[in-house]
ModelCIF file with pLDDT and N, C-alpha, C, O atoms, coordinates in Angstrom:
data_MODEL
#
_entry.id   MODEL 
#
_entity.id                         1 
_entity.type                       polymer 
_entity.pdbx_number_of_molecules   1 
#
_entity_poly.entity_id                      1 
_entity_poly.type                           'polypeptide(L)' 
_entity_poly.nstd_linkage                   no 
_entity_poly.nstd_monomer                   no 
_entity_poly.pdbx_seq_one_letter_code       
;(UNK)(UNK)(UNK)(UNK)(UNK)(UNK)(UNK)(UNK)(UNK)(UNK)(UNK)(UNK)(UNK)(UNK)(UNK)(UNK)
(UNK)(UNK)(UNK)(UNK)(UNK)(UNK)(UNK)(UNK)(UNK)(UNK)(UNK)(UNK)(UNK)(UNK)(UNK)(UNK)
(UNK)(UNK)(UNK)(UNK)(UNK)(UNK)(UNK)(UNK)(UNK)(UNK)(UNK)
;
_entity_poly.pdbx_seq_one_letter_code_can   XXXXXXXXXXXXXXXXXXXXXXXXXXXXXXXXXXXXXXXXXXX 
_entity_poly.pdbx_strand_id                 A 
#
loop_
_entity_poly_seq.entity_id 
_entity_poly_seq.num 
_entity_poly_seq.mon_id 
_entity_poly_seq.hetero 
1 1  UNK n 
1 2  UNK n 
1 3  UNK n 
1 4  UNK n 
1 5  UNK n 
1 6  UNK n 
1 7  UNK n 
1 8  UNK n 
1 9  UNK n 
1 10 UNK n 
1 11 UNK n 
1 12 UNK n 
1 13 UNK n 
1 14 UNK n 
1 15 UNK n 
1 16 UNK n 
1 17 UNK n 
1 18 UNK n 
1 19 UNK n 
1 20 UNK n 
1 21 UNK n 
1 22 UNK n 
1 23 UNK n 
1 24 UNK n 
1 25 UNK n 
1 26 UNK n 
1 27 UNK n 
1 28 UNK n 
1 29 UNK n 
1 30 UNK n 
1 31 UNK n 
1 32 UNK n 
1 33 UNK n 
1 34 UNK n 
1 35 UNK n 
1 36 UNK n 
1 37 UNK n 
1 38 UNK n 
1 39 UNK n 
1 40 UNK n 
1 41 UNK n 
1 42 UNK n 
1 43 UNK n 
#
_struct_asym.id          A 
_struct_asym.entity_id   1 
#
loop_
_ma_qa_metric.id 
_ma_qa_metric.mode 
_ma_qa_metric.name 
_ma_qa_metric.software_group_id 
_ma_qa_metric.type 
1 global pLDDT . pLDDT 
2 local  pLDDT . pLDDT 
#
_ma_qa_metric_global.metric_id      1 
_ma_qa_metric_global.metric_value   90.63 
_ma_qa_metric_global.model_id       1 
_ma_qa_metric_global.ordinal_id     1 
#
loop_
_ma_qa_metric_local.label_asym_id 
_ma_qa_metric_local.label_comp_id 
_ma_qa_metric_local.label_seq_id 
_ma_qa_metric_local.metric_id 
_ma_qa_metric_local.metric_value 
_ma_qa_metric_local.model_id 
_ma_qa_metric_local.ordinal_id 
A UNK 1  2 85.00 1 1  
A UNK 2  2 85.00 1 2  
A UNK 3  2 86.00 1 3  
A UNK 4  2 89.00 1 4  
A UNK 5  2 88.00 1 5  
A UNK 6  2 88.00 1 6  
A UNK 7  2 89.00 1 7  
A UNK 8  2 93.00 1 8  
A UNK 9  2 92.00 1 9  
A UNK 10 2 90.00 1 10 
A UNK 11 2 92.00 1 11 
A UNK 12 2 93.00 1 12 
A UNK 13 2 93.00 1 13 
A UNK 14 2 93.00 1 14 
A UNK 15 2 94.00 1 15 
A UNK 16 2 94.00 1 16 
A UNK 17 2 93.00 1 17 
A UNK 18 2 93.00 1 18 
A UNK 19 2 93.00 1 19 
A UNK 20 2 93.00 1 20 
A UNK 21 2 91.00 1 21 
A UNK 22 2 88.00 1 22 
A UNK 23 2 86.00 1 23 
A UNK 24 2 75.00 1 24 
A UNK 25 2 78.00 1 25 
A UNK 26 2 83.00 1 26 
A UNK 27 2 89.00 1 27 
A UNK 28 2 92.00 1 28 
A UNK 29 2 92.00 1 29 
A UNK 30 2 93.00 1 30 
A UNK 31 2 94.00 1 31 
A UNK 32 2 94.00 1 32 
A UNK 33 2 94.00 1 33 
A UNK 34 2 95.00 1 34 
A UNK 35 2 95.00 1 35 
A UNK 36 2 94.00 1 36 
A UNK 37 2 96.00 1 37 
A UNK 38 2 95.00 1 38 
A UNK 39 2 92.00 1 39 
A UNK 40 2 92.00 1 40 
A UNK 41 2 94.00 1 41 
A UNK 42 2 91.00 1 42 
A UNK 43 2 88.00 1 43 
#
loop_
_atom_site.group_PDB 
_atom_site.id 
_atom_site.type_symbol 
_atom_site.label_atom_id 
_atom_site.label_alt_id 
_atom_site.label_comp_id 
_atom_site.label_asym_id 
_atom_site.label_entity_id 
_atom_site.label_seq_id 
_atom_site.pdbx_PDB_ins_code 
_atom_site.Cartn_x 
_atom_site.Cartn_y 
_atom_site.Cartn_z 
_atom_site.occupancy 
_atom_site.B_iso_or_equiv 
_atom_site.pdbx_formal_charge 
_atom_site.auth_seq_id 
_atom_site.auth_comp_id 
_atom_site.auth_asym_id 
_atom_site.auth_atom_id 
_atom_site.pdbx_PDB_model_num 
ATOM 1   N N  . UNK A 1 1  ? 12.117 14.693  -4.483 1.00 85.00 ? 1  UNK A N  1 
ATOM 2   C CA . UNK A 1 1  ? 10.944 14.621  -5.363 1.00 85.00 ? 1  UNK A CA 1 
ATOM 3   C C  . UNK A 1 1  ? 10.869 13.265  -6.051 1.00 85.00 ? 1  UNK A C  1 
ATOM 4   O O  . UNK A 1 1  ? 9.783  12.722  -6.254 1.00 85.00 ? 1  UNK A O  1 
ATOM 5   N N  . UNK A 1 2  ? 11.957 12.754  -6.385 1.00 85.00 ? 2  UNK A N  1 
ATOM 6   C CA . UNK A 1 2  ? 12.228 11.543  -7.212 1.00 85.00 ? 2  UNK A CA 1 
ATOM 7   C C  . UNK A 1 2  ? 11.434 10.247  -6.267 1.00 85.00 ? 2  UNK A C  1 
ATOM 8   O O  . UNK A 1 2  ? 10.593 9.440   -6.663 1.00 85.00 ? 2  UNK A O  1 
ATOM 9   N N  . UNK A 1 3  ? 12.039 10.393  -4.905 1.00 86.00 ? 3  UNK A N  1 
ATOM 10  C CA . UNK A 1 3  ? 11.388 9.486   -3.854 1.00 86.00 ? 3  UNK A CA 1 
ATOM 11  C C  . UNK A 1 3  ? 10.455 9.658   -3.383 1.00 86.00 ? 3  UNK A C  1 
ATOM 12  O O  . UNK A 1 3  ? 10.006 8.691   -2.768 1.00 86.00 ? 3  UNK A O  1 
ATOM 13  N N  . UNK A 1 4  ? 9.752  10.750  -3.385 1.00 89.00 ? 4  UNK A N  1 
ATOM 14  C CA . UNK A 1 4  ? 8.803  10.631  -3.283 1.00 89.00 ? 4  UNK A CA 1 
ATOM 15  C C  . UNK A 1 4  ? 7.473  10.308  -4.249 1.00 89.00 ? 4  UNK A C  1 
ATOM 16  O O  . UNK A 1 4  ? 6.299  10.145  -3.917 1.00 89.00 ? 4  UNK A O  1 
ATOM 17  N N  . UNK A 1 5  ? 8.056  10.280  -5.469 1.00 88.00 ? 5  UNK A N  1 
ATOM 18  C CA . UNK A 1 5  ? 7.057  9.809   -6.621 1.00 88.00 ? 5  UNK A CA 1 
ATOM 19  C C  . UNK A 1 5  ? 7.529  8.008   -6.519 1.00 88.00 ? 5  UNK A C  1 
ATOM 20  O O  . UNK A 1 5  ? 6.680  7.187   -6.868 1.00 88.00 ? 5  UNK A O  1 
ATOM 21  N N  . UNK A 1 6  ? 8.557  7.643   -6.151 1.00 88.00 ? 6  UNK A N  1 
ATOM 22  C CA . UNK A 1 6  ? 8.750  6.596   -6.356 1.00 88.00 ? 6  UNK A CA 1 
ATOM 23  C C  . UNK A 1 6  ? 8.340  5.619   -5.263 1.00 88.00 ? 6  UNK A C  1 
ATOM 24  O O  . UNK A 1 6  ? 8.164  4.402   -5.202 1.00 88.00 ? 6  UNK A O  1 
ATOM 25  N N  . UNK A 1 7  ? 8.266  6.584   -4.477 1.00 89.00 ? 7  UNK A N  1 
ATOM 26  C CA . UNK A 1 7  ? 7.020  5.995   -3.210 1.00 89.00 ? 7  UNK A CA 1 
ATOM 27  C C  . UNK A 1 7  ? 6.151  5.653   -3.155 1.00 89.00 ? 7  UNK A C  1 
ATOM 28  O O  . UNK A 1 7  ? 5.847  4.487   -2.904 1.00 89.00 ? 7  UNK A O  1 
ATOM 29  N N  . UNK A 1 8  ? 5.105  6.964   -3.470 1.00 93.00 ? 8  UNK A N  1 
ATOM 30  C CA . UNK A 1 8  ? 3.693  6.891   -3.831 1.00 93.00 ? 8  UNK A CA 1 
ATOM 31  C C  . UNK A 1 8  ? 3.477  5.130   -5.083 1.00 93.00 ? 8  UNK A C  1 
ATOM 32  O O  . UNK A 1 8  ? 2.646  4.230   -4.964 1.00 93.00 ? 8  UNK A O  1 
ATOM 33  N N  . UNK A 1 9  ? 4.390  5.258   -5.937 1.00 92.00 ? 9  UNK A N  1 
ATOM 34  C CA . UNK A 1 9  ? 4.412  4.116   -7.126 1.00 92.00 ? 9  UNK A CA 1 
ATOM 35  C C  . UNK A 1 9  ? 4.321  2.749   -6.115 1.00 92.00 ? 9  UNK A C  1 
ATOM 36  O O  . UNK A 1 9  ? 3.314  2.065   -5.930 1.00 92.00 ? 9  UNK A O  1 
ATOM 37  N N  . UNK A 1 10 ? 5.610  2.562   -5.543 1.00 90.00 ? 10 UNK A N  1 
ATOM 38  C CA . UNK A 1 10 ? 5.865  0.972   -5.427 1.00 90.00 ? 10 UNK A CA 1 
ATOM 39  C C  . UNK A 1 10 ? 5.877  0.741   -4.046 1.00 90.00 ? 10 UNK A C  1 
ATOM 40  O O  . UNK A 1 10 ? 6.435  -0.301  -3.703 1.00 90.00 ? 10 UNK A O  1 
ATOM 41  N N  . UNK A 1 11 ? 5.312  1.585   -2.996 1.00 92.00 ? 11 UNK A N  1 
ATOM 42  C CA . UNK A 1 11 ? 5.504  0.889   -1.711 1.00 92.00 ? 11 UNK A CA 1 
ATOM 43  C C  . UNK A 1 11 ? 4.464  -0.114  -1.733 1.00 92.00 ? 11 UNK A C  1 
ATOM 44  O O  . UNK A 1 11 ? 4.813  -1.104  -1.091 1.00 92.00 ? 11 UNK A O  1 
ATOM 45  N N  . UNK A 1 12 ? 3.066  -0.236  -2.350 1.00 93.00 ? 12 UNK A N  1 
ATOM 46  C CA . UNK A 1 12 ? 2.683  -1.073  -1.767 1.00 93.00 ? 12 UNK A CA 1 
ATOM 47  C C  . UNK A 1 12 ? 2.844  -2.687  -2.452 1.00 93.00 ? 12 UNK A C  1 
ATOM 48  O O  . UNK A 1 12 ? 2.444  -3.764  -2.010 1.00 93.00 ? 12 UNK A O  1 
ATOM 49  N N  . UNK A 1 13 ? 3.462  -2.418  -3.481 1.00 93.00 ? 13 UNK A N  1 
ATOM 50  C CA . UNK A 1 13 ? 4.087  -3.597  -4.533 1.00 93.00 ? 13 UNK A CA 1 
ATOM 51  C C  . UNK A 1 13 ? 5.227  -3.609  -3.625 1.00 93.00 ? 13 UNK A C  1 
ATOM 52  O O  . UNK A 1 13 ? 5.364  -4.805  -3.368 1.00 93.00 ? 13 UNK A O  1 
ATOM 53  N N  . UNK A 1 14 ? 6.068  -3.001  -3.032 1.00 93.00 ? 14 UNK A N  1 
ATOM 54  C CA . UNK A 1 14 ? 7.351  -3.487  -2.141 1.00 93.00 ? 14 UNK A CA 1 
ATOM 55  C C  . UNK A 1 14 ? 6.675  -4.279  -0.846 1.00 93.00 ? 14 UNK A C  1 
ATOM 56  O O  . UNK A 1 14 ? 7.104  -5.422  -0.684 1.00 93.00 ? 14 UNK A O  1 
ATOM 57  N N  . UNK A 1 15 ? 5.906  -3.924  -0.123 1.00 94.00 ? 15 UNK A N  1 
ATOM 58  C CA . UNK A 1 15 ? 5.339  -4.664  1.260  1.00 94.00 ? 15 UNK A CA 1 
ATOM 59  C C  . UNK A 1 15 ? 4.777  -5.751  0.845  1.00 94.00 ? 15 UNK A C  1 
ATOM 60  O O  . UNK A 1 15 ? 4.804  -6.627  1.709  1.00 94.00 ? 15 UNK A O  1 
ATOM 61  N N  . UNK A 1 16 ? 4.103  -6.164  -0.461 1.00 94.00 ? 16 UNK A N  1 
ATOM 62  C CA . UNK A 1 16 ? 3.275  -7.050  -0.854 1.00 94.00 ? 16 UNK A CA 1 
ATOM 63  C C  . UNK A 1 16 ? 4.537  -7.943  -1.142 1.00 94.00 ? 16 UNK A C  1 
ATOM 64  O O  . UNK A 1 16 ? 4.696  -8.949  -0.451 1.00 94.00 ? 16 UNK A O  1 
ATOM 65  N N  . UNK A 1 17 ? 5.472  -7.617  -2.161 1.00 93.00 ? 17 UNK A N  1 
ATOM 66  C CA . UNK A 1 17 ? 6.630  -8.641  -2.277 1.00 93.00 ? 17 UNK A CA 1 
ATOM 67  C C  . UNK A 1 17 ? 7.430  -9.157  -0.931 1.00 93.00 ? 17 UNK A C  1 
ATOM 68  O O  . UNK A 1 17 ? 8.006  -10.244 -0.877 1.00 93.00 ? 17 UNK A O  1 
ATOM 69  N N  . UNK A 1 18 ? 7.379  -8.312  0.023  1.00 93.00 ? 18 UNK A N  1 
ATOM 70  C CA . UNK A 1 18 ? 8.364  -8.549  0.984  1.00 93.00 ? 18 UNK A CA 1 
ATOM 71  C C  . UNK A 1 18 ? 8.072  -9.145  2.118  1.00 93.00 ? 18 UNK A C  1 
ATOM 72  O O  . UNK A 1 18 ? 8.754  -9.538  3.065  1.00 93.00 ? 18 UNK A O  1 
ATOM 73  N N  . UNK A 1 19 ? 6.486  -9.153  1.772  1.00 93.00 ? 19 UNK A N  1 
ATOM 74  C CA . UNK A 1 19 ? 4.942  -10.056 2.662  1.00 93.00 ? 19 UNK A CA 1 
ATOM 75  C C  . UNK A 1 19 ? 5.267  -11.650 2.445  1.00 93.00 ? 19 UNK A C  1 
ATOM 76  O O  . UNK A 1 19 ? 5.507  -12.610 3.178  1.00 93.00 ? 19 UNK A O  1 
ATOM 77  N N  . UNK A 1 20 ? 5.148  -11.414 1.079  1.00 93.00 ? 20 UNK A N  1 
ATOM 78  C CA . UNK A 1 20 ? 5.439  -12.553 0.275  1.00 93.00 ? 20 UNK A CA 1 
ATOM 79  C C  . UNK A 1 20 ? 6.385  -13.673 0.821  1.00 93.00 ? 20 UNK A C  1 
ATOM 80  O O  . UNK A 1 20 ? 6.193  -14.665 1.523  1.00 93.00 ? 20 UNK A O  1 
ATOM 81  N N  . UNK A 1 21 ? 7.491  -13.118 0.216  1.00 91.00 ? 21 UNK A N  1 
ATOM 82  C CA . UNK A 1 21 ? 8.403  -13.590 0.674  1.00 91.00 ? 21 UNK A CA 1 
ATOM 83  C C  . UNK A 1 21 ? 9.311  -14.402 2.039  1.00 91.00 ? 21 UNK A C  1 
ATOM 84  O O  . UNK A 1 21 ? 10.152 -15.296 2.132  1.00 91.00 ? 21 UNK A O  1 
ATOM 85  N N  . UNK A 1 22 ? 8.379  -13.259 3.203  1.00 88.00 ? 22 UNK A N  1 
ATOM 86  C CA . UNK A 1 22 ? 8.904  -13.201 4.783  1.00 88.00 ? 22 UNK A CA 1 
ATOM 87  C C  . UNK A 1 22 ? 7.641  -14.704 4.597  1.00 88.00 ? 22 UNK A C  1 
ATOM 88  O O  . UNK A 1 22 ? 8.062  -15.850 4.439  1.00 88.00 ? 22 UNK A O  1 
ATOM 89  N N  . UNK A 1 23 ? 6.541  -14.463 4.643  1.00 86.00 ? 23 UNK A N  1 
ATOM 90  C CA . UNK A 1 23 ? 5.877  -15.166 4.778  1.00 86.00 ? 23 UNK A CA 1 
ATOM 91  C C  . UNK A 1 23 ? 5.476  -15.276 6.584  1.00 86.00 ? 23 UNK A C  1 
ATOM 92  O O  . UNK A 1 23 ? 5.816  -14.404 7.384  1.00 86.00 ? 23 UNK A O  1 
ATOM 93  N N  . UNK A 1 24 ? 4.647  -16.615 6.984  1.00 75.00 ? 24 UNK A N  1 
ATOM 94  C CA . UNK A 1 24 ? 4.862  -16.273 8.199  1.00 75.00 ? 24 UNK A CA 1 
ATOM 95  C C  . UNK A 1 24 ? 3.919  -15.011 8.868  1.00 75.00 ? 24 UNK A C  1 
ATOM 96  O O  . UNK A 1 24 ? 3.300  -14.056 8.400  1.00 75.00 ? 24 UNK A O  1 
ATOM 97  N N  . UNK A 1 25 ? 4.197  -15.623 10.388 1.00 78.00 ? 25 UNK A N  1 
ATOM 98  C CA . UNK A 1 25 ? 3.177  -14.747 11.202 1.00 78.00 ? 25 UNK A CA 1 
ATOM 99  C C  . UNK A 1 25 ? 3.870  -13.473 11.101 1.00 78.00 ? 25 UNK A C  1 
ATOM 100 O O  . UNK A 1 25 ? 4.962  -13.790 10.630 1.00 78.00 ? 25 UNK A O  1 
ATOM 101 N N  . UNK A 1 26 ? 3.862  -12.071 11.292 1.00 83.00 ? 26 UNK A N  1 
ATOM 102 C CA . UNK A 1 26 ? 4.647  -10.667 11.610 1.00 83.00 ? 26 UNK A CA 1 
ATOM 103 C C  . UNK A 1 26 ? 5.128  -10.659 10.167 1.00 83.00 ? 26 UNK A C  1 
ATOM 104 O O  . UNK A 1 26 ? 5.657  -9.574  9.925  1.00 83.00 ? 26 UNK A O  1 
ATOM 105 N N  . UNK A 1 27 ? 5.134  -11.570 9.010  1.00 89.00 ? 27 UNK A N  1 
ATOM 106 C CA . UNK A 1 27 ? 5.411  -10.674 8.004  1.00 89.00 ? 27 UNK A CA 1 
ATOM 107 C C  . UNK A 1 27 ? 5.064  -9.703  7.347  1.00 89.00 ? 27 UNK A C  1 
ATOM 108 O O  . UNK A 1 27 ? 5.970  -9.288  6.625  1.00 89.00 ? 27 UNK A O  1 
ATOM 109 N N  . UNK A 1 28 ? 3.960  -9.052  7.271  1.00 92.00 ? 28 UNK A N  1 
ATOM 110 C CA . UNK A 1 28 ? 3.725  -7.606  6.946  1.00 92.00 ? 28 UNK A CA 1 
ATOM 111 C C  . UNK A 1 28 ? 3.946  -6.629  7.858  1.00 92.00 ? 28 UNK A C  1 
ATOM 112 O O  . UNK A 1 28 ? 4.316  -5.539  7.419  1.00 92.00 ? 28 UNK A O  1 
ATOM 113 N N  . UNK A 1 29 ? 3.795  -6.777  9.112  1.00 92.00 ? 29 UNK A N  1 
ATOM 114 C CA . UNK A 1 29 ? 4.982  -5.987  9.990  1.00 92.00 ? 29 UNK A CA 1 
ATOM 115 C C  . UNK A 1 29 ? 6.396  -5.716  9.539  1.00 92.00 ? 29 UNK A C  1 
ATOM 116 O O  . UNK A 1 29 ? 6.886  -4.595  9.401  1.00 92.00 ? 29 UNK A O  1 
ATOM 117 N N  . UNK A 1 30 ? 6.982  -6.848  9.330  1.00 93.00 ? 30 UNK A N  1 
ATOM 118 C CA . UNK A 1 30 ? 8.562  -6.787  9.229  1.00 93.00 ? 30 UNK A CA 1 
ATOM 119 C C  . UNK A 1 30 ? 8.540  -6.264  7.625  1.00 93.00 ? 30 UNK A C  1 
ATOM 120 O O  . UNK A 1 30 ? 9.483  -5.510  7.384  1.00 93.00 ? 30 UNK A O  1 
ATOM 121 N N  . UNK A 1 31 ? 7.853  -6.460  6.749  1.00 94.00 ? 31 UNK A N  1 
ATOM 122 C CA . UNK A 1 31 ? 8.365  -5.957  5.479  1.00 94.00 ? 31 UNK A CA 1 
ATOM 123 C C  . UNK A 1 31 ? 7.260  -4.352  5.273  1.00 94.00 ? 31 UNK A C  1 
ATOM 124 O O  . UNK A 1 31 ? 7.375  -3.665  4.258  1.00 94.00 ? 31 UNK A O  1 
ATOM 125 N N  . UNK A 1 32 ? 6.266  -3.987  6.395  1.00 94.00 ? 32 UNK A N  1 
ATOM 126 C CA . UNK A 1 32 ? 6.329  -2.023  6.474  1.00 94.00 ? 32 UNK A CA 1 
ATOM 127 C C  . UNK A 1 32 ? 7.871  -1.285  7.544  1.00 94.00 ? 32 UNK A C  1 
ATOM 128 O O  . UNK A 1 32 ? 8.431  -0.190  7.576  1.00 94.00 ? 32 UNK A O  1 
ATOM 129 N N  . UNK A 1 33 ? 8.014  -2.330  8.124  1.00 94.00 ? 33 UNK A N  1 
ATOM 130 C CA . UNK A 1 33 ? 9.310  -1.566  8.710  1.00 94.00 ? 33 UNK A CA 1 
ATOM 131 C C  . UNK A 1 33 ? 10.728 -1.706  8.094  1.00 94.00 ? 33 UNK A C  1 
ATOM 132 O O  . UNK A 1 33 ? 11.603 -0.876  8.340  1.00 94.00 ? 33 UNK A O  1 
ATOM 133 N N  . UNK A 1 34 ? 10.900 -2.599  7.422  1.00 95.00 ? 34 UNK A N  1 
ATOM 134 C CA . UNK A 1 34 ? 12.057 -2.600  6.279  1.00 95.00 ? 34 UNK A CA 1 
ATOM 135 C C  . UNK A 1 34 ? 11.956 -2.048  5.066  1.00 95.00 ? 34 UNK A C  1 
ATOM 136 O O  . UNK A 1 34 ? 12.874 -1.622  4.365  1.00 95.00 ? 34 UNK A O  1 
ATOM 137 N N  . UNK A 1 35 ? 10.438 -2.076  4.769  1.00 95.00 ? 35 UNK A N  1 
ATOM 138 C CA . UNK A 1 35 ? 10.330 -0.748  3.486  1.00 95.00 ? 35 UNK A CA 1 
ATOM 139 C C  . UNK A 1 35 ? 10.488 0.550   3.792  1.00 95.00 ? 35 UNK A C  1 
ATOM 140 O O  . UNK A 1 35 ? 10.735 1.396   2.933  1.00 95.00 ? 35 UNK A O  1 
ATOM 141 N N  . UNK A 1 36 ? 10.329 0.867   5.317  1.00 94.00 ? 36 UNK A N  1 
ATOM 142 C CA . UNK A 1 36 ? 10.745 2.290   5.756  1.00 94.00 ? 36 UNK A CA 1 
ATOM 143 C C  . UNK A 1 36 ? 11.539 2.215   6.095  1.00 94.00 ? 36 UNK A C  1 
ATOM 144 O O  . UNK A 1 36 ? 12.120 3.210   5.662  1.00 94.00 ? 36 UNK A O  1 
ATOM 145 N N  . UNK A 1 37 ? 12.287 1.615   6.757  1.00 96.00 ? 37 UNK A N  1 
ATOM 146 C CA . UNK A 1 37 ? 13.995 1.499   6.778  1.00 96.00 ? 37 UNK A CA 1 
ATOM 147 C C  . UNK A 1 37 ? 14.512 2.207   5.214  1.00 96.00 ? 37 UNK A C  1 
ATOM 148 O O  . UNK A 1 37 ? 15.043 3.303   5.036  1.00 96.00 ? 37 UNK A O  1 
ATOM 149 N N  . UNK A 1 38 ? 14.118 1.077   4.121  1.00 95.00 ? 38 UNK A N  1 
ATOM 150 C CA . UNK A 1 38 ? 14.357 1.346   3.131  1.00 95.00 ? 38 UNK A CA 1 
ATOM 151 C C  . UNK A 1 38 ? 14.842 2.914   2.195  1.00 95.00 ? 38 UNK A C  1 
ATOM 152 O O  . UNK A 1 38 ? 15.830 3.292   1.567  1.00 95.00 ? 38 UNK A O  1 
ATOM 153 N N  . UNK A 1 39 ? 13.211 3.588   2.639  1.00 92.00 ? 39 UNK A N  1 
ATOM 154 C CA . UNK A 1 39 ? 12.976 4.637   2.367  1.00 92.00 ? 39 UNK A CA 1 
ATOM 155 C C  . UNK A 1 39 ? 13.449 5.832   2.953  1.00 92.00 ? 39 UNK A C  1 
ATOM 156 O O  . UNK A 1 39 ? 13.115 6.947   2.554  1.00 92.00 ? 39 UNK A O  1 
ATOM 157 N N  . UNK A 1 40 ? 14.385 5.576   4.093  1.00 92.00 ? 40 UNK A N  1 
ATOM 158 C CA . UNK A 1 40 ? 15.045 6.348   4.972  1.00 92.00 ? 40 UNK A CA 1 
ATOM 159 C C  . UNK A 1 40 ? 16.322 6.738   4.476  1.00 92.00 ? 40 UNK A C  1 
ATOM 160 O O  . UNK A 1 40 ? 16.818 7.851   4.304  1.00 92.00 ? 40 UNK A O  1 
ATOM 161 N N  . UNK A 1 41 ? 16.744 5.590   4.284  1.00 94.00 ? 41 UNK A N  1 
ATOM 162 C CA . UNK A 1 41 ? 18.354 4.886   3.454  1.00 94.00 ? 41 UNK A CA 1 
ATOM 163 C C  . UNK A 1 41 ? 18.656 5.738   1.999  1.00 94.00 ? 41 UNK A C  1 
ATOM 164 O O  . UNK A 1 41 ? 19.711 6.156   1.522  1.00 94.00 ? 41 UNK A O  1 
ATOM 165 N N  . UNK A 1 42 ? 16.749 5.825   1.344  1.00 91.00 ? 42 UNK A N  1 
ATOM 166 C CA . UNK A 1 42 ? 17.146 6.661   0.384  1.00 91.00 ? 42 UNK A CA 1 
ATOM 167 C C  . UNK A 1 42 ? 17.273 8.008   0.639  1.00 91.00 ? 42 UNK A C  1 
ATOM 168 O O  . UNK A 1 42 ? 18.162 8.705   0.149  1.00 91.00 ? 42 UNK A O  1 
ATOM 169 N N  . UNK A 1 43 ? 16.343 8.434   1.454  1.00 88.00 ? 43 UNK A N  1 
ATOM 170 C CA . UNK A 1 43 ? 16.706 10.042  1.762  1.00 88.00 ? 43 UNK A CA 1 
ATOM 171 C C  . UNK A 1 43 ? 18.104 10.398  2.090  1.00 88.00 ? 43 UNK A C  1 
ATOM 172 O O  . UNK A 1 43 ? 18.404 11.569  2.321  1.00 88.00 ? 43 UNK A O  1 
#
């Protein structure tokens, strides 16, 4: 329940930072599949 409220909150502030960051062509690819990586890791 916890992750999933904390999901709904910050995934798209996590892909946007991790967009950011990667920068680059395929970076919002690579930072929705490492935020679900992510989110896996927490389950």
């Amino acid at each position: 329940a916890r992750l999933d409220a904390t999901v709904r909150r910050e995934r798209g502030r996590l892909i946007a930072a991790l967009a950011a960051r990667l920068g680059g062509p395929g970076a919002v690819d690579l930072a929705e599949d490492v935020a679900q990586d992510a989110i896996v890791a927490a389950l």
